[in-house]
PDB file of N, CA and C in Angstrom:
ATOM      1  N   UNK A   1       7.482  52.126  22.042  1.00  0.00           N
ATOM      2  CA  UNK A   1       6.277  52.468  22.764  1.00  0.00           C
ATOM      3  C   UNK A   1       6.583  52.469  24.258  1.00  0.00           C
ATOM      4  N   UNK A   2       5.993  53.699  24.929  1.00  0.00           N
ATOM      5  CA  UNK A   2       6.504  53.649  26.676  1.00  0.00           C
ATOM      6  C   UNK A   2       4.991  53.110  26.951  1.00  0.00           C
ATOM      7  N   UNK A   3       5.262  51.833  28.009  1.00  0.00           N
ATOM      8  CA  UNK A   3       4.302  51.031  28.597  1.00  0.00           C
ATOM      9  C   UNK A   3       4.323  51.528  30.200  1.00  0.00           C
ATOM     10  N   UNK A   4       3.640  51.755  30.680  1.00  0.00           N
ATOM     11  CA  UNK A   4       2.819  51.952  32.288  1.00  0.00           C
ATOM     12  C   UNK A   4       2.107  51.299  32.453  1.00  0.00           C
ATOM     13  N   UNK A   5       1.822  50.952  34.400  1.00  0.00           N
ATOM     14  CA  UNK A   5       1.097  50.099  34.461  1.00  0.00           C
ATOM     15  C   UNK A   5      -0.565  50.682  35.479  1.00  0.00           C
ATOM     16  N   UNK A   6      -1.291  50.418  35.410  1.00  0.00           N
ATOM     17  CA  UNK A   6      -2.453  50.953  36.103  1.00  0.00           C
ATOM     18  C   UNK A   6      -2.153  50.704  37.719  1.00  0.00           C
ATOM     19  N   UNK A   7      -1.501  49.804  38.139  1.00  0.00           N
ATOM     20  CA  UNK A   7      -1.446  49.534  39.658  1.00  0.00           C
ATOM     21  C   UNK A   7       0.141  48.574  39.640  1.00  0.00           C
ATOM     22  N   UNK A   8       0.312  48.005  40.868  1.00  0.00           N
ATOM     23  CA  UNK A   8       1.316  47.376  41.173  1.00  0.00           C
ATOM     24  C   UNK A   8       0.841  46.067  40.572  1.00  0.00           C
ATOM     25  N   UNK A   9      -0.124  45.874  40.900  1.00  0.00           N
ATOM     26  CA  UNK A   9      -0.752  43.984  40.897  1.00  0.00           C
ATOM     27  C   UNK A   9      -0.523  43.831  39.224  1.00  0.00           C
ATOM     28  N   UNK A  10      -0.994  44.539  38.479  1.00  0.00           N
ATOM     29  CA  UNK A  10      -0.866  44.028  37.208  1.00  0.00           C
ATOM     30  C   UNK A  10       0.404  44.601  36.422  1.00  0.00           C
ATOM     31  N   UNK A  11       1.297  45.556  37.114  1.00  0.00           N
ATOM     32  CA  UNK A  11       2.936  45.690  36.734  1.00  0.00           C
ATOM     33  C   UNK A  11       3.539  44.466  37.732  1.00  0.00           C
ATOM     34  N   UNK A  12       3.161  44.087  38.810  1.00  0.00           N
ATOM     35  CA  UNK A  12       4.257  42.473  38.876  1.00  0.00           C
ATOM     36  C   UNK A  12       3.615  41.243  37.997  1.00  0.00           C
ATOM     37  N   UNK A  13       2.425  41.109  37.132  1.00  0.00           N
ATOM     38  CA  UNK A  13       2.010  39.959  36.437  1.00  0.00           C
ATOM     39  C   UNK A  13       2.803  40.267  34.988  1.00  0.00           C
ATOM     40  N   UNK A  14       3.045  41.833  35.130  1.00  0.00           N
ATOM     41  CA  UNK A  14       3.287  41.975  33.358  1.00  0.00           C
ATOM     42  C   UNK A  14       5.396  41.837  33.101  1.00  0.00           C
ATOM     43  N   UNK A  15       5.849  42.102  34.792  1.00  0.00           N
ATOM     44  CA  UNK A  15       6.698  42.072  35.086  1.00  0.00           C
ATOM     45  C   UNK A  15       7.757  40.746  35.199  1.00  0.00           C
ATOM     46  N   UNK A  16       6.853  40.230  36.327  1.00  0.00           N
ATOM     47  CA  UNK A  16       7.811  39.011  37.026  1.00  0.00           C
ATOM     48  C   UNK A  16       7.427  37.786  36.158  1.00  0.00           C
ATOM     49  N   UNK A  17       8.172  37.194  35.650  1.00  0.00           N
ATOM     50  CA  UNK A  17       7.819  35.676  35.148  1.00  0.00           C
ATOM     51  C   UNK A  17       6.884  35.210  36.256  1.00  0.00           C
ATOM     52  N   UNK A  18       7.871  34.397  36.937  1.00  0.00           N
ATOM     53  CA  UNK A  18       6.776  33.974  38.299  1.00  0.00           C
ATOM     54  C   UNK A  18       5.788  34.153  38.466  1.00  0.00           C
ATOM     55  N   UNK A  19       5.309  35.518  38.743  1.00  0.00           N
ATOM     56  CA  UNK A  19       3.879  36.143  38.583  1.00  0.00           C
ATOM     57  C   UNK A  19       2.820  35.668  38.341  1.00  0.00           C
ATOM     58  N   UNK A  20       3.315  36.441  36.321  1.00  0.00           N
ATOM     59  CA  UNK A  20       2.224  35.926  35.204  1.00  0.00           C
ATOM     60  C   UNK A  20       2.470  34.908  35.085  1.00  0.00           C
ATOM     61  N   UNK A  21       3.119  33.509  35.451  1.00  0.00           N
ATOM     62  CA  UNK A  21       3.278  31.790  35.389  1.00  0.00           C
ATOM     63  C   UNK A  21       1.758  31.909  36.411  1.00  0.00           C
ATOM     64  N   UNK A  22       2.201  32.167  37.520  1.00  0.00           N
ATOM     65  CA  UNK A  22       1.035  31.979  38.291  1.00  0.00           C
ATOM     66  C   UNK A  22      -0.372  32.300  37.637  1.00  0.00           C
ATOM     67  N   UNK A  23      -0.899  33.522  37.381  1.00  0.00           N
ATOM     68  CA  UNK A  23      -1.577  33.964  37.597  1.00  0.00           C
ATOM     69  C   UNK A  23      -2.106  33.538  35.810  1.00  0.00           C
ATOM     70  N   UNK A  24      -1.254  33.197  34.890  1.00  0.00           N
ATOM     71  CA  UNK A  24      -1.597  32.783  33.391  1.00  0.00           C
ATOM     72  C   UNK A  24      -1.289  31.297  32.876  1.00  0.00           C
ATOM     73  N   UNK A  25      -0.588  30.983  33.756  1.00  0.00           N
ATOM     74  CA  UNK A  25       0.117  29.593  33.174  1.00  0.00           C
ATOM     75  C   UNK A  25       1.585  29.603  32.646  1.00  0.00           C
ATOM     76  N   UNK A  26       1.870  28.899  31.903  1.00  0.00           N
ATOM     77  CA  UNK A  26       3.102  29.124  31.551  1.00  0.00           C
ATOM     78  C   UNK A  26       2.924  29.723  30.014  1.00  0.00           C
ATOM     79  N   UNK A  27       2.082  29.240  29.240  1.00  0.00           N
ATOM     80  CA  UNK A  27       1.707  29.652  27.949  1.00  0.00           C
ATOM     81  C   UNK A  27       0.898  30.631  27.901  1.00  0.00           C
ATOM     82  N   UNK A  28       0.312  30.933  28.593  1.00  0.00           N
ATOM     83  CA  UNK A  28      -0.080  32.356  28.898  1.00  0.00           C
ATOM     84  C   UNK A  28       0.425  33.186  29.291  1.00  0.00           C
ATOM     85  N   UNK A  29       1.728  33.203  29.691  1.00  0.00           N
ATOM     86  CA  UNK A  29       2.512  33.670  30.450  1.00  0.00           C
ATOM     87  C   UNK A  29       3.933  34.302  29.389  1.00  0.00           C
ATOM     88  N   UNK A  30       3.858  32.895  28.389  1.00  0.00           N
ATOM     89  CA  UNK A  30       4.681  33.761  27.116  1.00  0.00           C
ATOM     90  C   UNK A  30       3.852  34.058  26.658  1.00  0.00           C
ATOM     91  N   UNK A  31       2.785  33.958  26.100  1.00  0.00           N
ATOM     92  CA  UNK A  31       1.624  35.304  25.001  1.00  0.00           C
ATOM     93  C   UNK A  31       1.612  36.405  25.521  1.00  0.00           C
ATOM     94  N   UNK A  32       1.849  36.365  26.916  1.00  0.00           N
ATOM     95  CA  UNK A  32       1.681  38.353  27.361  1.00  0.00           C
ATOM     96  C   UNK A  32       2.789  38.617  27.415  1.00  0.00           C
ATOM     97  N   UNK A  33       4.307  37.775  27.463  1.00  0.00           N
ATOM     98  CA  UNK A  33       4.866  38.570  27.130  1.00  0.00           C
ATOM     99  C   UNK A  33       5.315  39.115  25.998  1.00  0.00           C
ATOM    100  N   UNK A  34       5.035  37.624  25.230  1.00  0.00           N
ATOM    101  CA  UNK A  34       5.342  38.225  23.425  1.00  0.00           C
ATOM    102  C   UNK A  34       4.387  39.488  23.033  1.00  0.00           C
ATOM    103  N   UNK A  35       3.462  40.148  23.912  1.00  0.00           N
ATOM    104  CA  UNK A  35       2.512  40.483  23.103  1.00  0.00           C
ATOM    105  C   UNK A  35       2.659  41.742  23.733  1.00  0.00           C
ATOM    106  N   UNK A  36       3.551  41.811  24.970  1.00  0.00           N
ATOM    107  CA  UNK A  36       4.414  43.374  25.425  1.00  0.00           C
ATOM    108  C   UNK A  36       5.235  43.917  25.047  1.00  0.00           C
ATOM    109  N   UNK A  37       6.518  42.390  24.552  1.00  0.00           N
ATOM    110  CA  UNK A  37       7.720  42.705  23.589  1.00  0.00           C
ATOM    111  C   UNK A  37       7.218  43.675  22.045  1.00  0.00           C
ATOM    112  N   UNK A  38       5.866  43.235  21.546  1.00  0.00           N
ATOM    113  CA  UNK A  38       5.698  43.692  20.548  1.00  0.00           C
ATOM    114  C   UNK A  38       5.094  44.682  20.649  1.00  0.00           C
ATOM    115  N   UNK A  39       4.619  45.569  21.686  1.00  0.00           N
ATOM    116  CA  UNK A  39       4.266  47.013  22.187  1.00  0.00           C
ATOM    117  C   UNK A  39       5.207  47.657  22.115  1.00  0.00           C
ATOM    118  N   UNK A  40       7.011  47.430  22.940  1.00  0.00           N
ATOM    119  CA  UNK A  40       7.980  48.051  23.158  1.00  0.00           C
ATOM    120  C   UNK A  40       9.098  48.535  22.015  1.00  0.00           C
ATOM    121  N   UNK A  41       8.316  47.516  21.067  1.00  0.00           N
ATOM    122  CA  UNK A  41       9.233  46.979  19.920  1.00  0.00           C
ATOM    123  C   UNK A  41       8.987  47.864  18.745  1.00  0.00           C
ATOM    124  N   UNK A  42       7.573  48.535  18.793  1.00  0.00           N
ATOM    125  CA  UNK A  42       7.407  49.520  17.817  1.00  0.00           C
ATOM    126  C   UNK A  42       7.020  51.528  18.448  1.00  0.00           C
ATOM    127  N   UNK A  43       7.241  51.994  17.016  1.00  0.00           N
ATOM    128  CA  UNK A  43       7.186  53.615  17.491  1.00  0.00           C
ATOM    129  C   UNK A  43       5.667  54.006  18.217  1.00  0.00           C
ATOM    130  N   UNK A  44       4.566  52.957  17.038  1.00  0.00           N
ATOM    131  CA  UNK A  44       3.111  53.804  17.264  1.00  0.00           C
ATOM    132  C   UNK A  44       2.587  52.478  17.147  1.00  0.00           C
ATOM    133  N   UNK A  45       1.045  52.953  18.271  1.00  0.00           N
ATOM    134  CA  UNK A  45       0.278  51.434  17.526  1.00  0.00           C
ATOM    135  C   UNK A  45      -0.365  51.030  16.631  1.00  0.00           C
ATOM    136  N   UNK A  46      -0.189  51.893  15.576  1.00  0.00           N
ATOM    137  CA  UNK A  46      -1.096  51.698  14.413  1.00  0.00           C
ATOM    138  C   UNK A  46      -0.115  50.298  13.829  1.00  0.00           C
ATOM    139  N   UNK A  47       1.434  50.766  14.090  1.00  0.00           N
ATOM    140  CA  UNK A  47       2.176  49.335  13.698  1.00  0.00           C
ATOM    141  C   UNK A  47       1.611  48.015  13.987  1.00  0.00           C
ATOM    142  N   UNK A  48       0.712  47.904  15.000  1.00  0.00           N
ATOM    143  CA  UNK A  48       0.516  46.494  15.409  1.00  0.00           C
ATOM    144  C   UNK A  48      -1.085  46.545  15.059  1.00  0.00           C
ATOM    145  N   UNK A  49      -1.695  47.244  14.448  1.00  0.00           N
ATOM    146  CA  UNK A  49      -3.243  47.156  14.319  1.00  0.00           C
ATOM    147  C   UNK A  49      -3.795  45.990  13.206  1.00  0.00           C
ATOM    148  N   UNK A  50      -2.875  45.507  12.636  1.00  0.00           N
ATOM    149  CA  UNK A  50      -3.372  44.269  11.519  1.00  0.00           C
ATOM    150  C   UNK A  50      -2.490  43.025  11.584  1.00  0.00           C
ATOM    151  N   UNK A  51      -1.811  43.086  12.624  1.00  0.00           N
ATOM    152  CA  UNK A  51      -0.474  42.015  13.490  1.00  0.00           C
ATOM    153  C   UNK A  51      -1.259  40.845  14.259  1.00  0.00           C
ATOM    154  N   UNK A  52      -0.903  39.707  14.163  1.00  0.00           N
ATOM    155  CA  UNK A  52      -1.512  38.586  14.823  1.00  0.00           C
ATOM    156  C   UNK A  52      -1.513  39.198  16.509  1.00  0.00           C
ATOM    157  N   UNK A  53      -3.132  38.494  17.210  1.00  0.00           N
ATOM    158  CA  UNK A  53      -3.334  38.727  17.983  1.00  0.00           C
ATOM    159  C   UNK A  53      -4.496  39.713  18.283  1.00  0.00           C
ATOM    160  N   UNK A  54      -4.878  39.879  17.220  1.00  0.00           N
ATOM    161  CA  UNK A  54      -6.409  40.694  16.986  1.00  0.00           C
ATOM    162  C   UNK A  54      -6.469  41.653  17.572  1.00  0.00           C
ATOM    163  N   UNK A  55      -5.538  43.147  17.436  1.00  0.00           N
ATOM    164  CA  UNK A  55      -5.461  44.348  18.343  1.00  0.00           C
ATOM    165  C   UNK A  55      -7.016  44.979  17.885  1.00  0.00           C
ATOM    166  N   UNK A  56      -7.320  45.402  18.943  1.00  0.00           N
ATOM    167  CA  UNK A  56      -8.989  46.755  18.444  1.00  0.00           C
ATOM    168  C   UNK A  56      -9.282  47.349  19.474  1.00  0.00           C
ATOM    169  N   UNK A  57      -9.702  48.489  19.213  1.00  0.00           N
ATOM    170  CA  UNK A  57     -10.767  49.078  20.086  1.00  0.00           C
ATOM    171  C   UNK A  57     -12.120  48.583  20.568  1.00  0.00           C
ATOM    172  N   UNK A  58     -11.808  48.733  21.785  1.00  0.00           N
ATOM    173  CA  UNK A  58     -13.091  48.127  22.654  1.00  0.00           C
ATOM    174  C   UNK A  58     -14.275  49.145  22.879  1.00  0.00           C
ATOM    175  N   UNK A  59     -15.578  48.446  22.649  1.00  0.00           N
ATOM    176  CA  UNK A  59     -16.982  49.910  22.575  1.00  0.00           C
ATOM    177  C   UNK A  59     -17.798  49.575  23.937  1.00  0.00           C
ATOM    178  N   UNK A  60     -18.659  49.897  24.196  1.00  0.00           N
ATOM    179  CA  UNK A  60     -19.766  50.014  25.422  1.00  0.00           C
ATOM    180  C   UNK A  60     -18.890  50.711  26.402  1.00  0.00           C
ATOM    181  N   UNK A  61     -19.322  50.109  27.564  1.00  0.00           N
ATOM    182  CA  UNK A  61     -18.506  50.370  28.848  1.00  0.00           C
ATOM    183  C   UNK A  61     -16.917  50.635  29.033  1.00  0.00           C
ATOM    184  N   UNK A  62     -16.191  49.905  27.721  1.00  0.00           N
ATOM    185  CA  UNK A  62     -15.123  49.345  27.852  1.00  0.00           C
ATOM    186  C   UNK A  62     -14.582  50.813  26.865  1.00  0.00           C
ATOM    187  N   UNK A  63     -15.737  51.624  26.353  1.00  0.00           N
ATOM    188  CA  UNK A  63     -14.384  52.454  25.170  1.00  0.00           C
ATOM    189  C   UNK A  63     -13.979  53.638  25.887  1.00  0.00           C
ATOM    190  N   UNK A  64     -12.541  53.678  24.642  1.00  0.00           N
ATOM    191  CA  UNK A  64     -11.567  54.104  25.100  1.00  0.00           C
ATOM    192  C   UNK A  64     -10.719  53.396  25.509  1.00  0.00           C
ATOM    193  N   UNK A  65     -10.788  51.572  25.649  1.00  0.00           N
ATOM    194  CA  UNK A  65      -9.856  51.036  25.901  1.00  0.00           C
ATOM    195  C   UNK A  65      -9.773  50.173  24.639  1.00  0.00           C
ATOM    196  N   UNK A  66      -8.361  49.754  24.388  1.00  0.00           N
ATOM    197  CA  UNK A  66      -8.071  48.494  23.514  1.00  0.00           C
ATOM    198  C   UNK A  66      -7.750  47.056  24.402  1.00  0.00           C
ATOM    199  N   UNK A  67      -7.937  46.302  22.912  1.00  0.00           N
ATOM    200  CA  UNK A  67      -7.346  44.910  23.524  1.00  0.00           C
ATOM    201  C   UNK A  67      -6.770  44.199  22.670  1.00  0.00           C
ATOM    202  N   UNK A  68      -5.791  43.166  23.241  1.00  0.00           N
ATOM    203  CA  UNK A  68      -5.416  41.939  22.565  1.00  0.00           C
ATOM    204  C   UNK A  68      -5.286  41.018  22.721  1.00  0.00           C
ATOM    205  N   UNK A  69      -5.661  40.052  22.192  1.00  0.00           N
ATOM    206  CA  UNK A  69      -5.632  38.442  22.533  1.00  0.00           C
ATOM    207  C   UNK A  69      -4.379  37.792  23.011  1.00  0.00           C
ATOM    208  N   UNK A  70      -4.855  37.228  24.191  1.00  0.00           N
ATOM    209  CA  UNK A  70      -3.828  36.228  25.252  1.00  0.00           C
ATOM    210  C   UNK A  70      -4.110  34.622  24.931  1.00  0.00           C
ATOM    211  N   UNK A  71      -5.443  34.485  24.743  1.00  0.00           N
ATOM    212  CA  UNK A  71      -5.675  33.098  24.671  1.00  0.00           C
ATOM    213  C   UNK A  71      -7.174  33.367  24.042  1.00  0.00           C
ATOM    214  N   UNK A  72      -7.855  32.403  23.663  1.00  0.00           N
ATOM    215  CA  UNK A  72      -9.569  32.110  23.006  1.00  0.00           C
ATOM    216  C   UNK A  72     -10.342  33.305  23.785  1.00  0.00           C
ATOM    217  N   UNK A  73     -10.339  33.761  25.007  1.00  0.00           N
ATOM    218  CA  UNK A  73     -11.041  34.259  25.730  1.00  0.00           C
ATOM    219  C   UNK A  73     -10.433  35.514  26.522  1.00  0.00           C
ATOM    220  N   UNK A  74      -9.279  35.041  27.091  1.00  0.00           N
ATOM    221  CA  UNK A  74      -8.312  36.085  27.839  1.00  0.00           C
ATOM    222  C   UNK A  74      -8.013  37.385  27.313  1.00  0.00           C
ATOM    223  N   UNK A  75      -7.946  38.708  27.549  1.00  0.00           N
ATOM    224  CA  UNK A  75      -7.377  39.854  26.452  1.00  0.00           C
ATOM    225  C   UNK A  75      -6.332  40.716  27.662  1.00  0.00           C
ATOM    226  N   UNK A  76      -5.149  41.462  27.002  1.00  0.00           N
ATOM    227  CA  UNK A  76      -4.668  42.331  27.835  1.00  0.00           C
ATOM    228  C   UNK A  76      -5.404  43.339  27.242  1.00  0.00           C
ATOM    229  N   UNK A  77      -5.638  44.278  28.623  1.00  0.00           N
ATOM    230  CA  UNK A  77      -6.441  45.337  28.438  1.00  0.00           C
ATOM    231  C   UNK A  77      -6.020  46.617  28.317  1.00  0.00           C
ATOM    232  N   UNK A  78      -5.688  47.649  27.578  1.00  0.00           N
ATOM    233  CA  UNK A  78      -4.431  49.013  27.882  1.00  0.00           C
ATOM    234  C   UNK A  78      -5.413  49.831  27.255  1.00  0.00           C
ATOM    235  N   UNK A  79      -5.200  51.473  27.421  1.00  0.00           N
ATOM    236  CA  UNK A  79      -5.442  52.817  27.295  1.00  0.00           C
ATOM    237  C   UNK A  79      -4.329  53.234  26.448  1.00  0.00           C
ATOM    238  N   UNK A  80      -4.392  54.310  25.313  1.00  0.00           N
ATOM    239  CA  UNK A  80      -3.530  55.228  25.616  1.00  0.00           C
ATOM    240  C   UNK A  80      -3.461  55.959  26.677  1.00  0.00           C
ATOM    241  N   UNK A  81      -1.986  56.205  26.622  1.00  0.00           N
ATOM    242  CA  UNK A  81      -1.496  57.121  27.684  1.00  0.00           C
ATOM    243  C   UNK A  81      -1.055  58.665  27.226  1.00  0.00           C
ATOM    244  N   UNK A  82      -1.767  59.193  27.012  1.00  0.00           N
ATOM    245  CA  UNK A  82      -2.459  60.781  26.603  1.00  0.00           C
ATOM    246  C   UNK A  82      -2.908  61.523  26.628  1.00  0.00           C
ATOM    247  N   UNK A  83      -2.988  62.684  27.122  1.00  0.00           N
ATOM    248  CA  UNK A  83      -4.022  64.043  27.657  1.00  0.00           C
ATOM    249  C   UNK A  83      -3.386  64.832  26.953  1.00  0.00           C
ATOM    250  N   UNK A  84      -4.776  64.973  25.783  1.00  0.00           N
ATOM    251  CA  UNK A  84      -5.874  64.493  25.563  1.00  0.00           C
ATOM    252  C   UNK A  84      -5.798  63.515  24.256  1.00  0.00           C
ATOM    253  N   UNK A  85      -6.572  62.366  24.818  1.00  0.00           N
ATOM    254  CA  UNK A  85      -6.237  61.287  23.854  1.00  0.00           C
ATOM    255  C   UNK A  85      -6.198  61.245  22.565  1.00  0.00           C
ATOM    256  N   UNK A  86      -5.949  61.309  21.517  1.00  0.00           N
ATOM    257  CA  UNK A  86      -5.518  61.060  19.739  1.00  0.00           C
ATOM    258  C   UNK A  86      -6.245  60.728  19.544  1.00  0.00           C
ATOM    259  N   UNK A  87      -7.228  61.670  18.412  1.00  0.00           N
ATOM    260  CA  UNK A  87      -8.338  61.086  17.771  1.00  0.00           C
ATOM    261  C   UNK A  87      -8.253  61.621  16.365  1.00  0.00           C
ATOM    262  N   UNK A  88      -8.756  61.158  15.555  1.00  0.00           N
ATOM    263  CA  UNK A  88      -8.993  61.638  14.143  1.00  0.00           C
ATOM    264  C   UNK A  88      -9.927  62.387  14.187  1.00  0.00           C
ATOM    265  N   UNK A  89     -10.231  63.179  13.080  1.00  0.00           N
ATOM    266  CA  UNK A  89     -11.412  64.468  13.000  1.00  0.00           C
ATOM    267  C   UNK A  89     -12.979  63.783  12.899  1.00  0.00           C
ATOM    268  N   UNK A  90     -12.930  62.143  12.951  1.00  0.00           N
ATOM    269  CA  UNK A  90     -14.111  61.644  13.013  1.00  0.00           C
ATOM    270  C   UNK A  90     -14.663  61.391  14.394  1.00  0.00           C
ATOM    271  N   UNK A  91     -13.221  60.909  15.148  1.00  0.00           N
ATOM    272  CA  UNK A  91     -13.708  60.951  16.843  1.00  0.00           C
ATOM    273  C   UNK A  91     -13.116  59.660  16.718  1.00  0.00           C
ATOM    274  N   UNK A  92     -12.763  58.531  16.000  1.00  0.00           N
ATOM    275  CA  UNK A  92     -11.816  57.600  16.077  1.00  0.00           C
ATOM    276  C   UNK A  92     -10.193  57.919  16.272  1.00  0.00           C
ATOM    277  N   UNK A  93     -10.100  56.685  17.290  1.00  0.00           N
ATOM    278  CA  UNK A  93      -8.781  57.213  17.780  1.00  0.00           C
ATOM    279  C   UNK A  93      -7.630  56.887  16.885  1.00  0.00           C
ATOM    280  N   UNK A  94      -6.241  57.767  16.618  1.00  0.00           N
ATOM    281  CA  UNK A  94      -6.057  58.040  16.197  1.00  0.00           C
ATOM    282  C   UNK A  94      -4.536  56.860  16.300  1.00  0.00           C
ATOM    283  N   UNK A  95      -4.441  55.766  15.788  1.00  0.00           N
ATOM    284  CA  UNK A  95      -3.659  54.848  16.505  1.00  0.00           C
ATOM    285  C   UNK A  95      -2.078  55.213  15.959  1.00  0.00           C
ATOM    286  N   UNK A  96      -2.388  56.254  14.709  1.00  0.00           N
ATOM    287  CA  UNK A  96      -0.573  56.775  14.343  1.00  0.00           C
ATOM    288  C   UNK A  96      -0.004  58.065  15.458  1.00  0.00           C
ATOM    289  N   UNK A  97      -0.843  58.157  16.538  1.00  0.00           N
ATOM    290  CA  UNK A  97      -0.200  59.053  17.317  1.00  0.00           C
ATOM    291  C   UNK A  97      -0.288  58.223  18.832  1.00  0.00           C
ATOM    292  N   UNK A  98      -0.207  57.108  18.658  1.00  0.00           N
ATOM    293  CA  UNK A  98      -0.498  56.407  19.767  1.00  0.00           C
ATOM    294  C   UNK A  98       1.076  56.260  20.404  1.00  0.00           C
ATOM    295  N   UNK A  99       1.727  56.782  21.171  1.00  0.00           N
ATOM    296  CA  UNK A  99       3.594  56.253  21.323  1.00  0.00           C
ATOM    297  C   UNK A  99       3.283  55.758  23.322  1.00  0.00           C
ATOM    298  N   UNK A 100       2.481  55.570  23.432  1.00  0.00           N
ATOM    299  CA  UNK A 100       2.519  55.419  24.663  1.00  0.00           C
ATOM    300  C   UNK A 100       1.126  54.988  25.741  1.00  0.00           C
ATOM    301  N   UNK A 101       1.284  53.708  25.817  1.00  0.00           N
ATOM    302  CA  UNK A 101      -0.197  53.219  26.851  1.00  0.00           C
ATOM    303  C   UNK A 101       0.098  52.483  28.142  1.00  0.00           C
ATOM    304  N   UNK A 102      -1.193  52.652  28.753  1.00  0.00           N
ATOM    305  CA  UNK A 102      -1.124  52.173  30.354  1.00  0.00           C
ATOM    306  C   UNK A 102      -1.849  50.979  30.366  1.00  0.00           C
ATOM    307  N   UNK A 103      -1.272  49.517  30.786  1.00  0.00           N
ATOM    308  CA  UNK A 103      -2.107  48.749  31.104  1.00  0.00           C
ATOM    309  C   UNK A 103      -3.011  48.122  31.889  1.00  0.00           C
ATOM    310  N   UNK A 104      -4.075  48.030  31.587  1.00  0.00           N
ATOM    311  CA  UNK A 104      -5.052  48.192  32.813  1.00  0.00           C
ATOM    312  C   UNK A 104      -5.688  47.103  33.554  1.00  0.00           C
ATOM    313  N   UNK A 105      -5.543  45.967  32.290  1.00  0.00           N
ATOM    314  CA  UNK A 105      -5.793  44.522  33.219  1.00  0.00           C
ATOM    315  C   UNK A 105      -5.758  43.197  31.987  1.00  0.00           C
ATOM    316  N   UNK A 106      -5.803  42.065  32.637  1.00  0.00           N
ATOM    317  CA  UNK A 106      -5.848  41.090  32.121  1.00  0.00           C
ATOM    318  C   UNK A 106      -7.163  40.344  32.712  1.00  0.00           C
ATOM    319  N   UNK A 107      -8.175  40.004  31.271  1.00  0.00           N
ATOM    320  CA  UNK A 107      -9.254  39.480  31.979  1.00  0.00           C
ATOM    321  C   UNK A 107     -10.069  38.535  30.808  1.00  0.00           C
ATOM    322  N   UNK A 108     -11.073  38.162  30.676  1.00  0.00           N
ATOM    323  CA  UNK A 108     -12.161  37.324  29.999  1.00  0.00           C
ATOM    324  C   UNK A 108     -13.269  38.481  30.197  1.00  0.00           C
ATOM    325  N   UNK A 109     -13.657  39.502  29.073  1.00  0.00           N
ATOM    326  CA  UNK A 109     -14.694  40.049  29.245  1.00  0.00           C
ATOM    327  C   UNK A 109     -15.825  40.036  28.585  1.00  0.00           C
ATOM    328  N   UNK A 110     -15.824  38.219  28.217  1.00  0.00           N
ATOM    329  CA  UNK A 110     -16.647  37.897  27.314  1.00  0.00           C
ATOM    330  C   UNK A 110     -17.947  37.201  28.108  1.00  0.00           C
TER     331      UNK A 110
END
């Protein structure tokens, strides 16, 4: 999977140890990265759609984006990266043509 990042600020948290130590902790800090390794690690994301860490599509304001669990509350936040985005003939997206997303933030949007 090719990963991009939405800005600099959240490619040096997803980047630098240091960073995401700061800005996640230290155990937060390995969950995002185990949880990038396992973005890079497969072809499509449908591979990781039933994988610990509760991957889904996000609805209201938020769709069109996915997420996955960092901690109880925390989620990394990513897009596909696609024009025009993969959808099935229902209008659900289409996560076996997914090879490539942008990440857009790390947050509590609960």
């Amino acid at each position: 999977m090719e990963i991009t990042y939405e800005n600099r600020r959240i490619q040096k948290i997803c980047t630098e140890k240091k960073t995401s130590q700061k800005e996640l902790g230290k155990s937060g800090a390995s969950v995002l990265l185990s949880r990038l390794d396992q973005l890079r690690n497969v072809d499509t994301l449908e591979e990781l759609r039933f994988e610990p860490g509760h991957w889904h599509e996000l609805i209201g304001d938020r769709w069109g984006q996915l997420a996955v669990s960092l901690s109880s509350r925390t989620r990394l936040i990513f897009e596909p990266n696609h024009s025009p985005r993969p959808e099935k003939p229902d209008g659900g997206l289409d996560w076996k043509q997914v090879t490539a997303v942008v990440i857009v933030e790390i947050t509590d949007y609960h």
